[in-house]
N, C-alpha and C. Protein backbone atom coordinates (compact mmCIF):
# COMPACT_ATOMS: atom_id res chain seq x y z
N UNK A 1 -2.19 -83.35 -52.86
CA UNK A 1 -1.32 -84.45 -52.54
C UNK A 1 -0.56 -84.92 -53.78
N UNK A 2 -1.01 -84.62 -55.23
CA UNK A 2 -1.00 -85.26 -56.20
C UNK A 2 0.45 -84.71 -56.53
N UNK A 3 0.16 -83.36 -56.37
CA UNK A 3 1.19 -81.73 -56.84
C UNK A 3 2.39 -82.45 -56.02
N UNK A 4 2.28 -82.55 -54.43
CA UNK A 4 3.65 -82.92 -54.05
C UNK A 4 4.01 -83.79 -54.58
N UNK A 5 3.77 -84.96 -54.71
CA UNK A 5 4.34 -86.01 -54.91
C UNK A 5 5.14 -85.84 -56.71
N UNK A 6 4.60 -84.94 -57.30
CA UNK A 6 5.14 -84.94 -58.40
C UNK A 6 6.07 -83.62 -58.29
N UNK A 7 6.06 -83.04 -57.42
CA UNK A 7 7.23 -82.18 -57.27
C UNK A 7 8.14 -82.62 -56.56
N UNK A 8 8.55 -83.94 -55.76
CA UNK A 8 9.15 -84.67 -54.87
C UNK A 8 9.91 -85.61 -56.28
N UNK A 9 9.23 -86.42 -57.35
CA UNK A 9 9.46 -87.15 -57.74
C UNK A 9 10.58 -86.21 -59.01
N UNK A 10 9.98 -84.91 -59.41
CA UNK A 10 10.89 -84.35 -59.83
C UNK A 10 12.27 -83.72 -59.37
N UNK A 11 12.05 -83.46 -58.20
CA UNK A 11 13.26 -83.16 -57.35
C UNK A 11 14.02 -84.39 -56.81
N UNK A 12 13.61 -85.80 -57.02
CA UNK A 12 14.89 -86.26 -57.02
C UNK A 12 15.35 -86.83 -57.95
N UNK A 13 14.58 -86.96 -59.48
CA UNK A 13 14.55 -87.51 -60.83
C UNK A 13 16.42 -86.04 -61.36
N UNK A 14 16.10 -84.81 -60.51
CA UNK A 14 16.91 -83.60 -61.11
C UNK A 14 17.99 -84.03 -60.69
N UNK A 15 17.87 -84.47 -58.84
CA UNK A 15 19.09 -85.12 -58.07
C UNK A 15 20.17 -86.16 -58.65
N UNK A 16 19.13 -87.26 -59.02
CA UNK A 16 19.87 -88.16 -59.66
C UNK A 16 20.56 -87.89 -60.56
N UNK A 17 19.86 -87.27 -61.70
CA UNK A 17 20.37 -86.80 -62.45
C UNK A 17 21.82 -85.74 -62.34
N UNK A 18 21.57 -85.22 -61.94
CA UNK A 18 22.89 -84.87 -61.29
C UNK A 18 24.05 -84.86 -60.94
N UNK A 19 23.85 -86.06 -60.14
CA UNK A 19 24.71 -86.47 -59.77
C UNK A 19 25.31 -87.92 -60.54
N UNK A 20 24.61 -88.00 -61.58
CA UNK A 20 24.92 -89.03 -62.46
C UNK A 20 26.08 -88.07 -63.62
N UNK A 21 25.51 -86.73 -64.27
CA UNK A 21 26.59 -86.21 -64.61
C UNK A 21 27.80 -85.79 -64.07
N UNK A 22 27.60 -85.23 -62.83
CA UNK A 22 29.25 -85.46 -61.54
C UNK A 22 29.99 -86.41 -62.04
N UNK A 23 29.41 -88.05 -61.84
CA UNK A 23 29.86 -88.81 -62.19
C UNK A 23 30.80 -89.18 -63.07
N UNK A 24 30.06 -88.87 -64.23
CA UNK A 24 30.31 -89.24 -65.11
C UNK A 24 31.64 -88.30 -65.74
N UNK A 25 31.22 -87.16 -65.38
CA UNK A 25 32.06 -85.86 -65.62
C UNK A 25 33.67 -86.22 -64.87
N UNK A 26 33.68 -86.65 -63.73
CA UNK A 26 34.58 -87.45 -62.76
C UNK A 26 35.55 -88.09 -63.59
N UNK A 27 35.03 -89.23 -64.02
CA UNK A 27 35.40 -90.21 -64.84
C UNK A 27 36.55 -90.14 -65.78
N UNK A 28 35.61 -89.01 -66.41
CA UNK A 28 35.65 -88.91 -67.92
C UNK A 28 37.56 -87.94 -67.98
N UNK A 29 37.22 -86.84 -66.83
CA UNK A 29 38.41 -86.00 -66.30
C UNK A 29 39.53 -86.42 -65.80
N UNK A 30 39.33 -87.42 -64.72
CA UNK A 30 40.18 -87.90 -64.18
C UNK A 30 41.38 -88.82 -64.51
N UNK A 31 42.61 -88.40 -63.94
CA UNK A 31 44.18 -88.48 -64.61
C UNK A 31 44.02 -90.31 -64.32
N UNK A 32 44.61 -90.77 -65.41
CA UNK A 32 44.76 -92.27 -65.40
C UNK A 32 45.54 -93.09 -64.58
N UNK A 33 45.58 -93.71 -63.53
CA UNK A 33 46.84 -94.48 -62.68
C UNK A 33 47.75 -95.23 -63.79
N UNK A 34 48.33 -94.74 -64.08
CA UNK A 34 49.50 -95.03 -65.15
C UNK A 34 50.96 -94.40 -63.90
N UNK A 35 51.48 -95.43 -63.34
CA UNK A 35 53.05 -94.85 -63.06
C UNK A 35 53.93 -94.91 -63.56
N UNK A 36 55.10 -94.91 -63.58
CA UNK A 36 56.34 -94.86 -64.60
C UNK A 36 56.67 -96.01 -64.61
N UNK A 37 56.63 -96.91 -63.43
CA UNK A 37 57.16 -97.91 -63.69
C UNK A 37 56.28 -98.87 -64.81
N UNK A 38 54.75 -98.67 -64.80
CA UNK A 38 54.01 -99.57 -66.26
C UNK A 38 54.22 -98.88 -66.86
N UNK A 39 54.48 -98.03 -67.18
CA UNK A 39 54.97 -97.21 -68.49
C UNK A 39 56.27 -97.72 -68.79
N UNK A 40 56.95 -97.75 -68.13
CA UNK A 40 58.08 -98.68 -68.51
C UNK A 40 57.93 -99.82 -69.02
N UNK A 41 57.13 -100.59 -68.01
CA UNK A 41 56.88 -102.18 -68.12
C UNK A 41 56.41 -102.41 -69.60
N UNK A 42 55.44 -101.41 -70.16
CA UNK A 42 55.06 -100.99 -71.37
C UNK A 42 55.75 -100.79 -72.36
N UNK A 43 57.02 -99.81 -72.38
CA UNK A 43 57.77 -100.23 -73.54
C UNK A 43 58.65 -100.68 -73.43
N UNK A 44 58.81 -102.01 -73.01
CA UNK A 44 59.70 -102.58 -72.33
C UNK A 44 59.09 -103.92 -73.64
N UNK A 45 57.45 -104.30 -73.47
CA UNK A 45 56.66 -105.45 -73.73
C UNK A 45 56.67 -104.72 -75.47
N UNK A 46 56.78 -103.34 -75.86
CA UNK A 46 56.41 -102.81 -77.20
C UNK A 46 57.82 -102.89 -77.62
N UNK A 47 58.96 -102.63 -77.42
CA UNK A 47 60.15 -102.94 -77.99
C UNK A 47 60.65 -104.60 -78.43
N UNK A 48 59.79 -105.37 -77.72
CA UNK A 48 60.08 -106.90 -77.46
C UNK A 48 59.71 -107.07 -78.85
N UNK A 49 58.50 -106.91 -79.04
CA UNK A 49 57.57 -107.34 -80.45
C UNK A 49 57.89 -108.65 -80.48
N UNK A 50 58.20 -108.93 -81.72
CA UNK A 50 58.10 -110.38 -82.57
C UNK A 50 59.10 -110.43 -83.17
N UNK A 51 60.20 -109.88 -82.86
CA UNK A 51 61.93 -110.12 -83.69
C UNK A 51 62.35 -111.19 -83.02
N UNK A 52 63.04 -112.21 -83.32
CA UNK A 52 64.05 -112.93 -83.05
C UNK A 52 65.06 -112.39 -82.25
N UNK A 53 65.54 -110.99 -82.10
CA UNK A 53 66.41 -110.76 -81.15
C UNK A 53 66.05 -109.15 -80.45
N UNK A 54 66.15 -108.73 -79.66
CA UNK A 54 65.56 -107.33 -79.83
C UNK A 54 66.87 -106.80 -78.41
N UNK A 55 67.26 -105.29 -78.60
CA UNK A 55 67.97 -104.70 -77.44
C UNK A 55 67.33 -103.43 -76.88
N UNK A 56 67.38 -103.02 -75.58
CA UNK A 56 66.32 -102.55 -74.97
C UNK A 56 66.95 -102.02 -74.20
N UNK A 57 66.77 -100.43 -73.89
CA UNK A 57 67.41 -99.49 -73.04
C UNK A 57 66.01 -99.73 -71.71
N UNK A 58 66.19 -99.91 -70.45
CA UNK A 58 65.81 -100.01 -69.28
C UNK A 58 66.13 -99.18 -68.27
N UNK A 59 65.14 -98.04 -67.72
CA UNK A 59 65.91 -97.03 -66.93
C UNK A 59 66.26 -98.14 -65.49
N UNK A 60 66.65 -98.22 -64.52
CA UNK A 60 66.69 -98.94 -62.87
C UNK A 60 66.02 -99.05 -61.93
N UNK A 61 66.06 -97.34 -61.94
CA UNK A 61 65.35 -96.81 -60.88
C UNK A 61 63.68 -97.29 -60.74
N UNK A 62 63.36 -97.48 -62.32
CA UNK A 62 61.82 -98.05 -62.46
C UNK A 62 61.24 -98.95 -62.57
N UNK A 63 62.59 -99.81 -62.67
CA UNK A 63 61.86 -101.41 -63.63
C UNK A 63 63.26 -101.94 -62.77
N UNK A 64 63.39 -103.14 -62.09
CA UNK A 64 64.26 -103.83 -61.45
C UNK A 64 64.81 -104.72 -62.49
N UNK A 65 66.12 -105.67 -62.47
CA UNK A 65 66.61 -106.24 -63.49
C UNK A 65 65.84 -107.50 -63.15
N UNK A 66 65.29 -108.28 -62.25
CA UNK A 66 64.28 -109.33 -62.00
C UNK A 66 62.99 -109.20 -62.39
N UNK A 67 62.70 -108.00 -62.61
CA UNK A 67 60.97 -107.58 -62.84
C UNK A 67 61.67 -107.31 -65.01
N UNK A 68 62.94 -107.39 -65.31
CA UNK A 68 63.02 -106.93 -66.25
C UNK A 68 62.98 -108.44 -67.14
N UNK A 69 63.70 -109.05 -66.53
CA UNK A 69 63.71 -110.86 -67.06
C UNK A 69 62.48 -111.68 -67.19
N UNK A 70 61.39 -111.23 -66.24
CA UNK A 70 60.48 -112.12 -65.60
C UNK A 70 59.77 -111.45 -67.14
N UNK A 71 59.53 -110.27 -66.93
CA UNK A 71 58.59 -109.42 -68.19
C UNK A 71 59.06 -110.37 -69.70
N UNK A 72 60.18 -109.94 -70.18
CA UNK A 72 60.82 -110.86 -71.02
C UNK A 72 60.55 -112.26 -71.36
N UNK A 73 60.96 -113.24 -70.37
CA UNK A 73 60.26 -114.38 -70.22
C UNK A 73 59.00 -114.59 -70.35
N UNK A 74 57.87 -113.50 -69.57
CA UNK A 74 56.67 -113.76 -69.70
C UNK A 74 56.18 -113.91 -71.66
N UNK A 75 57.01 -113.07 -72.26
CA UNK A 75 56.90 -112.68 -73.67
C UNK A 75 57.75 -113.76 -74.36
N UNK A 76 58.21 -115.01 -73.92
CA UNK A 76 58.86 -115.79 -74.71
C UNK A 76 60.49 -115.29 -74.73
N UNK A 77 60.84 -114.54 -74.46
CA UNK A 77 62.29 -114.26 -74.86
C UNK A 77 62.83 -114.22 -73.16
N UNK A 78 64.60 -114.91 -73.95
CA UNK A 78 65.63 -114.79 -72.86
C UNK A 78 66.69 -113.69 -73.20
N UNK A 79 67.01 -113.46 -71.59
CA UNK A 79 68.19 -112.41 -71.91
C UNK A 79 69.53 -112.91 -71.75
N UNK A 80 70.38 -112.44 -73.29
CA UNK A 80 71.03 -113.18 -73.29
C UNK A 80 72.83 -112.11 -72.53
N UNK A 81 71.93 -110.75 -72.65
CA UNK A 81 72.88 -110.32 -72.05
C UNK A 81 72.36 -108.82 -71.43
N UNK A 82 73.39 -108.12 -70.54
CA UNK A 82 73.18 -107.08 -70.26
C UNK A 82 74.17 -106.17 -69.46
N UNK A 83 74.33 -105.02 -69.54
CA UNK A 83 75.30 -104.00 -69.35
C UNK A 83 74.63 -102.44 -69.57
N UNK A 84 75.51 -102.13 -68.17
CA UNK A 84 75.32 -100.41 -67.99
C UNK A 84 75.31 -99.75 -68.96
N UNK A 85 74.70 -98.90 -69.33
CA UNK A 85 74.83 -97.57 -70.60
C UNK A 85 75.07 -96.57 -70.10
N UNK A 86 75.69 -95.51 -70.80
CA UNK A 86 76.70 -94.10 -70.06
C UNK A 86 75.68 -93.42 -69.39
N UNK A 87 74.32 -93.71 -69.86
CA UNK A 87 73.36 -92.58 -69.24
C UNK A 87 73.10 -92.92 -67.57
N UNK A 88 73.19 -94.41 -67.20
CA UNK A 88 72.78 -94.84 -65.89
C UNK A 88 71.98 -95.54 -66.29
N UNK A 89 71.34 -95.80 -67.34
CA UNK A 89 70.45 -96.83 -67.38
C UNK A 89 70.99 -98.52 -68.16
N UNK A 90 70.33 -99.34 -68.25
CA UNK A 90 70.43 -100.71 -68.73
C UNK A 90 70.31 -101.35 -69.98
N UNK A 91 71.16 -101.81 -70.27
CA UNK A 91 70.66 -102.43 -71.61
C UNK A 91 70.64 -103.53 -71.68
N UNK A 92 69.49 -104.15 -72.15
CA UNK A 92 69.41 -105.79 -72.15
C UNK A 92 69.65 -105.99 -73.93
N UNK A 93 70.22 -107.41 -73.88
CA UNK A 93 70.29 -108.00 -75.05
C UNK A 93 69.03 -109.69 -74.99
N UNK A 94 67.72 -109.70 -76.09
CA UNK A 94 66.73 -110.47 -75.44
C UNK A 94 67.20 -111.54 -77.01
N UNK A 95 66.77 -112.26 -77.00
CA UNK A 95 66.45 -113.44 -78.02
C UNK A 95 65.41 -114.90 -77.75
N UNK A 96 64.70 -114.24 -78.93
CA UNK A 96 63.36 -115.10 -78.99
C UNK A 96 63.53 -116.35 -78.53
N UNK A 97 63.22 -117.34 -77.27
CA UNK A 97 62.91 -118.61 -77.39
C UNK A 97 61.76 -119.03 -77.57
N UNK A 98 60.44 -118.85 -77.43
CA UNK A 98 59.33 -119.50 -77.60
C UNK A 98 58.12 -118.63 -78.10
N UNK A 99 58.03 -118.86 -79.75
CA UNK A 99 57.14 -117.78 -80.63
C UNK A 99 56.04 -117.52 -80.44
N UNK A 100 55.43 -118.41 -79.42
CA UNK A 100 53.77 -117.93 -78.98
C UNK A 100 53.87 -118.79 -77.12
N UNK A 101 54.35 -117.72 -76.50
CA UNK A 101 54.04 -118.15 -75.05
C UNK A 101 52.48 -118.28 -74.99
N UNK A 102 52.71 -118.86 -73.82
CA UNK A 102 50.93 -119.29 -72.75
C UNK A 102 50.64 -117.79 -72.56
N UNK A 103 49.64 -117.55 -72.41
CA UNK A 103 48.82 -116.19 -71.77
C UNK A 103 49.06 -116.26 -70.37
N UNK A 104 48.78 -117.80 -69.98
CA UNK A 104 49.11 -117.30 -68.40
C UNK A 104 50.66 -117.11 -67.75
N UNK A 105 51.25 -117.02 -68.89
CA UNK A 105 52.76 -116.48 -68.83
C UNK A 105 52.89 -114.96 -68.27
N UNK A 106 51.67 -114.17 -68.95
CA UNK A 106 51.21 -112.92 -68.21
C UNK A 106 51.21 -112.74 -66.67
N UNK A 107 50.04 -113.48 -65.94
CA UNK A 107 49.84 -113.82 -65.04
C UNK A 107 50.83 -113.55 -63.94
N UNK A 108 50.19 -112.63 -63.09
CA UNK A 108 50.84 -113.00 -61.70
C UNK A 108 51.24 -114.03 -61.27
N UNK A 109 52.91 -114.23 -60.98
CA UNK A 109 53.42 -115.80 -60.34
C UNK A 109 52.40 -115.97 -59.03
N UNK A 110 52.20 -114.91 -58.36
CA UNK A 110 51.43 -115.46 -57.16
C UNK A 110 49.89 -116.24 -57.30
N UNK A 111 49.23 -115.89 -58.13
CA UNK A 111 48.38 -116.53 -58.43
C UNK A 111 48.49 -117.96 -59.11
N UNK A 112 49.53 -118.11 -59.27
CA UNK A 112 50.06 -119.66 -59.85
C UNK A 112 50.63 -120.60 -58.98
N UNK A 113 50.72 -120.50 -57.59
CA UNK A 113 51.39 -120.95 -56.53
C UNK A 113 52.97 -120.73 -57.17
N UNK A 114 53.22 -119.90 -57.69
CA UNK A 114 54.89 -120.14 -57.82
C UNK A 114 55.43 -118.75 -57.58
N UNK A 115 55.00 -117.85 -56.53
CA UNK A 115 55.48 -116.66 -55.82
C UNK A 115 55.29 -116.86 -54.66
């Protein structure tokens, strides 16, 4: 009785095991949900930095000119201008108004009652 139980306890100690490396293996492999458009949104927030004025090529198709202001704003800066570039894409002109926004400037408007 003794034998099974320790050949039971090893066969599912191997299982677990197992399937804990699957897991993990899963994980470790698997392609990142990154779409173009946060990749955009991304260097969109890395071009902004901490200059006083910054200009910023914006493809359309990925990043909307409302999702492009709101981003901006969220980061303290207004746009003070913007116009087509020959390629099809956008160029904003941003300038710093407020050198250390709120964090919850980040924040989903919907979670703020103001979406």
């Amino acid at each position: 009785m003794t034998e099974k139980l320790i050949i039971l306890a090893v066969i599912l100690g191997a299982t677990t095991l197992s399937s804990c490396v699957m897991w993990a293996h899963h994980r470790r492999i698997a392609p990142a949900n990154v779409t173009d458009e946060l990749r955009e949104q991304r260097k969109l927030a890395q071009k902004l930095g901490s200059s006083p004025t910054a200009r910023v090529t914006v493809n359309p198709r990925l990043l909307g000119h409302q999702d492009v202001v709101d981003l901006a704003a969220a980061h303290g800066y207004a746009t003070t201008r913007w116009y087509p570039a020959e390629s099809g894409e956008l160029v904003y002109d941003f300038e710093c108004r407020v050198l250390f926004p709120p964090p919850c400037a980040m924040a989903s408007t919907s979670h703020w009652g103001r979406g």
